[in-house]
N, C-alpha and C. Protein backbone atom coordinates (compact mmCIF):
# COMPACT_ATOMS: atom_id res chain seq x y z
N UNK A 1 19.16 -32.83 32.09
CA UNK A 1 20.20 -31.98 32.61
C UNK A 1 21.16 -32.84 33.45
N UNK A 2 22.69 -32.60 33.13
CA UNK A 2 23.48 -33.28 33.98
C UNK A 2 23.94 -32.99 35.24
N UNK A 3 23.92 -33.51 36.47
CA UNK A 3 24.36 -33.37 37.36
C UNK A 3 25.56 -32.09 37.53
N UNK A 4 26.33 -32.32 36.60
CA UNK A 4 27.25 -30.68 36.96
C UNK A 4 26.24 -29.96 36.26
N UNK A 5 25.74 -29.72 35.56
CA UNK A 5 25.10 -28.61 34.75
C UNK A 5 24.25 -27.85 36.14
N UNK A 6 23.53 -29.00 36.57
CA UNK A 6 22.72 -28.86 37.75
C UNK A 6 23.25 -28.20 38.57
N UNK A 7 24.81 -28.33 39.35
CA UNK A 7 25.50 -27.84 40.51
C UNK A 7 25.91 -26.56 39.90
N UNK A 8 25.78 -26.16 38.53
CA UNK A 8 26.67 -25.25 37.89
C UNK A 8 25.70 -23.60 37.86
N UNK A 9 24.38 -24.32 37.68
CA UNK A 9 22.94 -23.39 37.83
C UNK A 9 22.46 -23.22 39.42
N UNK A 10 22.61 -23.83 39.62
CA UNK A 10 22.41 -23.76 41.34
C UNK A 10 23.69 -22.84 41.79
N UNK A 11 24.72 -23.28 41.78
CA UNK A 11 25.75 -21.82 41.97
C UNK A 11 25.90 -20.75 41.46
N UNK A 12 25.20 -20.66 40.25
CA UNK A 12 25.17 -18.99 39.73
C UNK A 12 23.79 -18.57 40.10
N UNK A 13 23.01 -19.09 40.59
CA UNK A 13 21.72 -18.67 41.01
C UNK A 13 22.13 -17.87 42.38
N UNK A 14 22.71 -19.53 43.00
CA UNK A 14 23.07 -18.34 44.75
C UNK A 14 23.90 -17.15 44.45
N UNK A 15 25.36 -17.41 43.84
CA UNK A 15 25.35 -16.00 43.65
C UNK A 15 24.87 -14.70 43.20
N UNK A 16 24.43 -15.17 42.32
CA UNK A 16 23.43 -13.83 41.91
C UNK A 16 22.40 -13.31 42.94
N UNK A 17 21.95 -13.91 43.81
CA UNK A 17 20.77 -13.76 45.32
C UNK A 17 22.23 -13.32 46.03
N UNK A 18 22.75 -13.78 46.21
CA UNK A 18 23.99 -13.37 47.36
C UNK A 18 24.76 -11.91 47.22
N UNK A 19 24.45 -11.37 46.03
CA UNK A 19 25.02 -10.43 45.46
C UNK A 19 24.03 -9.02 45.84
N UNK A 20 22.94 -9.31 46.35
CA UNK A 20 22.36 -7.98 47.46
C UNK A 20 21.91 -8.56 48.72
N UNK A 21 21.31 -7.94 49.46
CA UNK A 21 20.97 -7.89 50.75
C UNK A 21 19.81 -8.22 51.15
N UNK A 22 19.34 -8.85 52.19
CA UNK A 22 17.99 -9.47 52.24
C UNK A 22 16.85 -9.08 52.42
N UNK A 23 16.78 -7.54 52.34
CA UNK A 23 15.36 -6.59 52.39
C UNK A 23 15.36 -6.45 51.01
N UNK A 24 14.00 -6.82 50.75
CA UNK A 24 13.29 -6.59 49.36
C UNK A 24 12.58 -5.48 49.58
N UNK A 25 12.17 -4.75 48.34
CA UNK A 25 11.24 -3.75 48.08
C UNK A 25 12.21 -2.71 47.58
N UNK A 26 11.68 -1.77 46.87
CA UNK A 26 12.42 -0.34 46.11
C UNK A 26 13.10 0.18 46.73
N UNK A 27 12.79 0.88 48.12
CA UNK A 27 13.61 1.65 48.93
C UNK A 27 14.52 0.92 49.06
N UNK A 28 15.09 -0.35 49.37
CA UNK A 28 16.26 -0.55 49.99
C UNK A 28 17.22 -0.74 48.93
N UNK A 29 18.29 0.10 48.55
CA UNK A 29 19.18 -0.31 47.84
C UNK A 29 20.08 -1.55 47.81
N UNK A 30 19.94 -2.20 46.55
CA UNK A 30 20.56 -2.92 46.68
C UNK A 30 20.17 -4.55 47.98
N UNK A 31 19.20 -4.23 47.87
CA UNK A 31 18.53 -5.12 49.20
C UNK A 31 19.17 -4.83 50.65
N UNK A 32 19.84 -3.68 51.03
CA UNK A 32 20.27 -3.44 52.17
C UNK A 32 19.43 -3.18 53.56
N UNK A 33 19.03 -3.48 54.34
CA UNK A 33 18.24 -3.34 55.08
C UNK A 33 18.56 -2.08 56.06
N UNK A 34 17.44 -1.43 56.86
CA UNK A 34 18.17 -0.13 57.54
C UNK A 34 19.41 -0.70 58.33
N UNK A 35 20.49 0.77 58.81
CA UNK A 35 21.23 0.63 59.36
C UNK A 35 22.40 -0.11 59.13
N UNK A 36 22.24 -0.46 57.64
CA UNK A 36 23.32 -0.83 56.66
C UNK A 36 23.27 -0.11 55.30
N UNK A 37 24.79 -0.28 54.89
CA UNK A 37 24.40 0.08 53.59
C UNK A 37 25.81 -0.58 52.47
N UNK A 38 25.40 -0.09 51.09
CA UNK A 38 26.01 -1.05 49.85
C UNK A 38 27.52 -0.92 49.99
N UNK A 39 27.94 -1.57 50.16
CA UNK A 39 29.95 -1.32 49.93
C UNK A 39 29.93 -2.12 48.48
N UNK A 40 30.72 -1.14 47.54
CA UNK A 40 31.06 -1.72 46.48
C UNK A 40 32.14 -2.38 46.04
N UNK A 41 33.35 -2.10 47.33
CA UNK A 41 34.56 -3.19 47.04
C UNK A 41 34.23 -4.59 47.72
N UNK A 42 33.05 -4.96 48.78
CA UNK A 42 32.99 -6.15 49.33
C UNK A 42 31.48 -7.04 48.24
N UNK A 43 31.19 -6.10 47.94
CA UNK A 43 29.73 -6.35 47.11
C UNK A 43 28.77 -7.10 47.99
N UNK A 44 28.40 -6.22 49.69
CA UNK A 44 27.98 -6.83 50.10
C UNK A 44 27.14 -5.63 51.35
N UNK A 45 25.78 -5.84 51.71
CA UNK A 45 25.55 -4.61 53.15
C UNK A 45 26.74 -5.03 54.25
N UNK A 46 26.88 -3.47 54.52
CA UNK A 46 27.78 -3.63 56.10
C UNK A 46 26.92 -2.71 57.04
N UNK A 47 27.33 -2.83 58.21
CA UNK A 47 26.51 -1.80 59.57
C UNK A 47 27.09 -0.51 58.94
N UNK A 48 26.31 0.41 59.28
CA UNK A 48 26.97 1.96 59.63
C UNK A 48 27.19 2.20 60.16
N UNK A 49 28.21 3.01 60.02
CA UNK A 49 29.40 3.21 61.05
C UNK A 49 28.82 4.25 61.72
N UNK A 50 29.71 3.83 63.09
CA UNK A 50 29.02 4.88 63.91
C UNK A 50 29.09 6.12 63.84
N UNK A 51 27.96 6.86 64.77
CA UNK A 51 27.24 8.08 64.31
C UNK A 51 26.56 8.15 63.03
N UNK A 52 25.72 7.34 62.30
CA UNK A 52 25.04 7.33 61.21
C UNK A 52 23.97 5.82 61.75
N UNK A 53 22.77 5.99 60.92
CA UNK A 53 21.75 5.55 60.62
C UNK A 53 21.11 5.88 59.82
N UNK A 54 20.34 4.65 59.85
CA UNK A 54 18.67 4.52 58.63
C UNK A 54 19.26 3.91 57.28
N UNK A 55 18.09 4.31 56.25
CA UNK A 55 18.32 3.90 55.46
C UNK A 55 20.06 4.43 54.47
N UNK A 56 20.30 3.35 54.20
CA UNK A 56 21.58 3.64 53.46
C UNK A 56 22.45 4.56 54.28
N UNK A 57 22.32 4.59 55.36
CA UNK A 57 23.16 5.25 56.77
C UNK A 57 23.11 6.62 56.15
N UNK A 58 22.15 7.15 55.82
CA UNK A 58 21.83 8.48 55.25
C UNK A 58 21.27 9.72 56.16
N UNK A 59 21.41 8.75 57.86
CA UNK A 59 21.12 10.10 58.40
C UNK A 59 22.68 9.90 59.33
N UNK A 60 22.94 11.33 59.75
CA UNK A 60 23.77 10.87 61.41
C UNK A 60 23.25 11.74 62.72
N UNK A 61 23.86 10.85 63.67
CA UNK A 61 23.38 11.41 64.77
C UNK A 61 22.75 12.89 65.22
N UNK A 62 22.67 13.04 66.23
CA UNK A 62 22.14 14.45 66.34
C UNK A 62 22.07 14.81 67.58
N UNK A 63 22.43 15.97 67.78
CA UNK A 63 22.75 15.84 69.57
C UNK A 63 21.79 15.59 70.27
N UNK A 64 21.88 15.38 71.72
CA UNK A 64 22.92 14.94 72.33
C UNK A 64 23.40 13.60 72.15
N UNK A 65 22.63 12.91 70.92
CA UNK A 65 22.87 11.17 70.39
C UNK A 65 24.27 10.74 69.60
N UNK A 66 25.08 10.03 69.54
CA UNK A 66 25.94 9.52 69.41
C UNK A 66 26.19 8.26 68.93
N UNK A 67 26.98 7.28 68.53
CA UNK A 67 27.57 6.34 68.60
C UNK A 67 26.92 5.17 67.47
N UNK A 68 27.04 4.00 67.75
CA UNK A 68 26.14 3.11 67.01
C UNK A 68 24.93 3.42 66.88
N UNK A 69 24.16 3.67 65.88
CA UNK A 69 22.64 3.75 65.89
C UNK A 69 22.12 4.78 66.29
N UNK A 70 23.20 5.40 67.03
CA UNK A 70 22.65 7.07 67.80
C UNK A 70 22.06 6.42 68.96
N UNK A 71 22.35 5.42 69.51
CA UNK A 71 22.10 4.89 70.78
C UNK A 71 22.47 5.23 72.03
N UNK A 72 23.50 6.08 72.31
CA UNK A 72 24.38 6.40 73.25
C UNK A 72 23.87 7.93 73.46
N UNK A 73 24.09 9.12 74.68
CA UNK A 73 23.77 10.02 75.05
C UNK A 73 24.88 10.55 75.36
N UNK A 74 25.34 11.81 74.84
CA UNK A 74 26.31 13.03 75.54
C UNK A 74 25.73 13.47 76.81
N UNK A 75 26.60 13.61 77.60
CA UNK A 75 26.40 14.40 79.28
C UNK A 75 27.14 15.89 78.95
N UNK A 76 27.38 15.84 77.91
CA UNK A 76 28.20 17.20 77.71
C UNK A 76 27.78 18.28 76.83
N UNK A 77 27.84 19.58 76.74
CA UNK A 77 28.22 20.59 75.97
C UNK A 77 27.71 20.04 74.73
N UNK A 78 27.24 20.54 73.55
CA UNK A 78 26.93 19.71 71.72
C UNK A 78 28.34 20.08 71.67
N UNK A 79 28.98 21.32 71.72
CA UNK A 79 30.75 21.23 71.45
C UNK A 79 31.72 20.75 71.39
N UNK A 80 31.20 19.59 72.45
CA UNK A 80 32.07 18.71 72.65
C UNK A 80 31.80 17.18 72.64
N UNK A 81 30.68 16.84 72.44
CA UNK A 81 30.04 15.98 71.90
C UNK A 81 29.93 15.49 70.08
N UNK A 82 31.00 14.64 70.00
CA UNK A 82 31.65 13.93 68.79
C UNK A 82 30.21 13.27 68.37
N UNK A 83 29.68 12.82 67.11
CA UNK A 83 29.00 11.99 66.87
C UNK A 83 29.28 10.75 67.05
N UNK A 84 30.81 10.27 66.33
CA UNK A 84 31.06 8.59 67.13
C UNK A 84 31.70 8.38 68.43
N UNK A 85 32.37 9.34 68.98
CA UNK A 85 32.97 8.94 69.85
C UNK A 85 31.83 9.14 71.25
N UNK A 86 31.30 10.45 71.31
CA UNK A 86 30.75 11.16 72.58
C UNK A 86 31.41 12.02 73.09
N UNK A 87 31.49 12.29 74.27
CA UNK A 87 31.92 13.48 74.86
C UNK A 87 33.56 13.26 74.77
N UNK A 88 34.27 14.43 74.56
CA UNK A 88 35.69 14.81 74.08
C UNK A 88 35.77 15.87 74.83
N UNK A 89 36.97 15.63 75.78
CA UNK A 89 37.02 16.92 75.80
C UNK A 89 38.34 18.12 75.80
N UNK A 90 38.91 18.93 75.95
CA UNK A 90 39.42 19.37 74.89
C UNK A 90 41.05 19.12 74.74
N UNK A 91 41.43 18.18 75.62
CA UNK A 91 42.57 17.67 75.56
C UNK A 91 42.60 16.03 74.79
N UNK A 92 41.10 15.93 74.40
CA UNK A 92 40.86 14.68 73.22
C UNK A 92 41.07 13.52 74.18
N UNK A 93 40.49 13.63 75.43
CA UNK A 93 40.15 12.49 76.23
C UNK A 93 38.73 12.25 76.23
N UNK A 94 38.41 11.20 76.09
CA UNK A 94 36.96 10.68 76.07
C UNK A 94 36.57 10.84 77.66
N UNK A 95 35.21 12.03 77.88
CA UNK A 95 34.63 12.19 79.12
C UNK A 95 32.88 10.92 79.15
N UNK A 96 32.65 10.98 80.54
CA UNK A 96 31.50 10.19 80.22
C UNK A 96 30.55 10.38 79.93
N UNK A 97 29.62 9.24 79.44
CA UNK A 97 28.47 9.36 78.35
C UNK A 97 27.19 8.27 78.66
N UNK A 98 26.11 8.44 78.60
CA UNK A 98 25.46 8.00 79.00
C UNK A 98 25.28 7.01 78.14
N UNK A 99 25.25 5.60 78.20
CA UNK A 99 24.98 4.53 76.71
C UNK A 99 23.37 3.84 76.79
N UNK A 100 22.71 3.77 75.82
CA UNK A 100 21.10 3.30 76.12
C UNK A 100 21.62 2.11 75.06
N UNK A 101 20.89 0.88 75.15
CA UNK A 101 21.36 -0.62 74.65
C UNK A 101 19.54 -0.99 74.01
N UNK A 102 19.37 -1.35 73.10
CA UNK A 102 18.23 -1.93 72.45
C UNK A 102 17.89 -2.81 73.24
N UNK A 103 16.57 -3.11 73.14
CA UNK A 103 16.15 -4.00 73.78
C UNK A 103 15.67 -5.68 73.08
């Protein structure tokens, strides 16, 4: 085998591995790991956007949880408590919110 042939198989190999995401096993589509999921114009996992999680960002928040990951806490009303943003209130000013950070 010639040296380009070599560089030529070695680059369609990575791409083809590069072309899903680095969790293996059935559940994860597409090799996406939780808290991401498949975009088909980048052909690549991205985070979920906020107010969504899990697998294939197939759940979203739930009150009083919010934001990235559902990490963040409403101090407010569920009424007024946005899933990405948090508390809104009714003149569409962001009121405060309690934020919890992973550890």
């Amino acid at each position: 085998m010639t040296f380009l042939n070599l560089g030529f198989l070695l680059f369609y190999a990575y791409s083809e591995l590069s072309a899903e995401g680095p969790c293996i096993g059935k559940e994860f589509f597409k090799g996406c790991c939780p808290h991401t999921f498949w975009n088909n114009e980048t052909k690549d996992c991205e985070k979920c956007p906020s107010g969504f999680y899990g697998l294939n960002c197939s759940f979203s928040c739930q009150y009083p949880f919010f934001g990235d990951r559902c990490l963040s806490k409403c101090s407010c009303n569920s009424s007024l408590c946005d899933l990405t943003k948090g508390c809104i209130s009714t003149n569409g000013e962001n009121m405060g919110c309690l934020h919890f950070f992973p550890k």
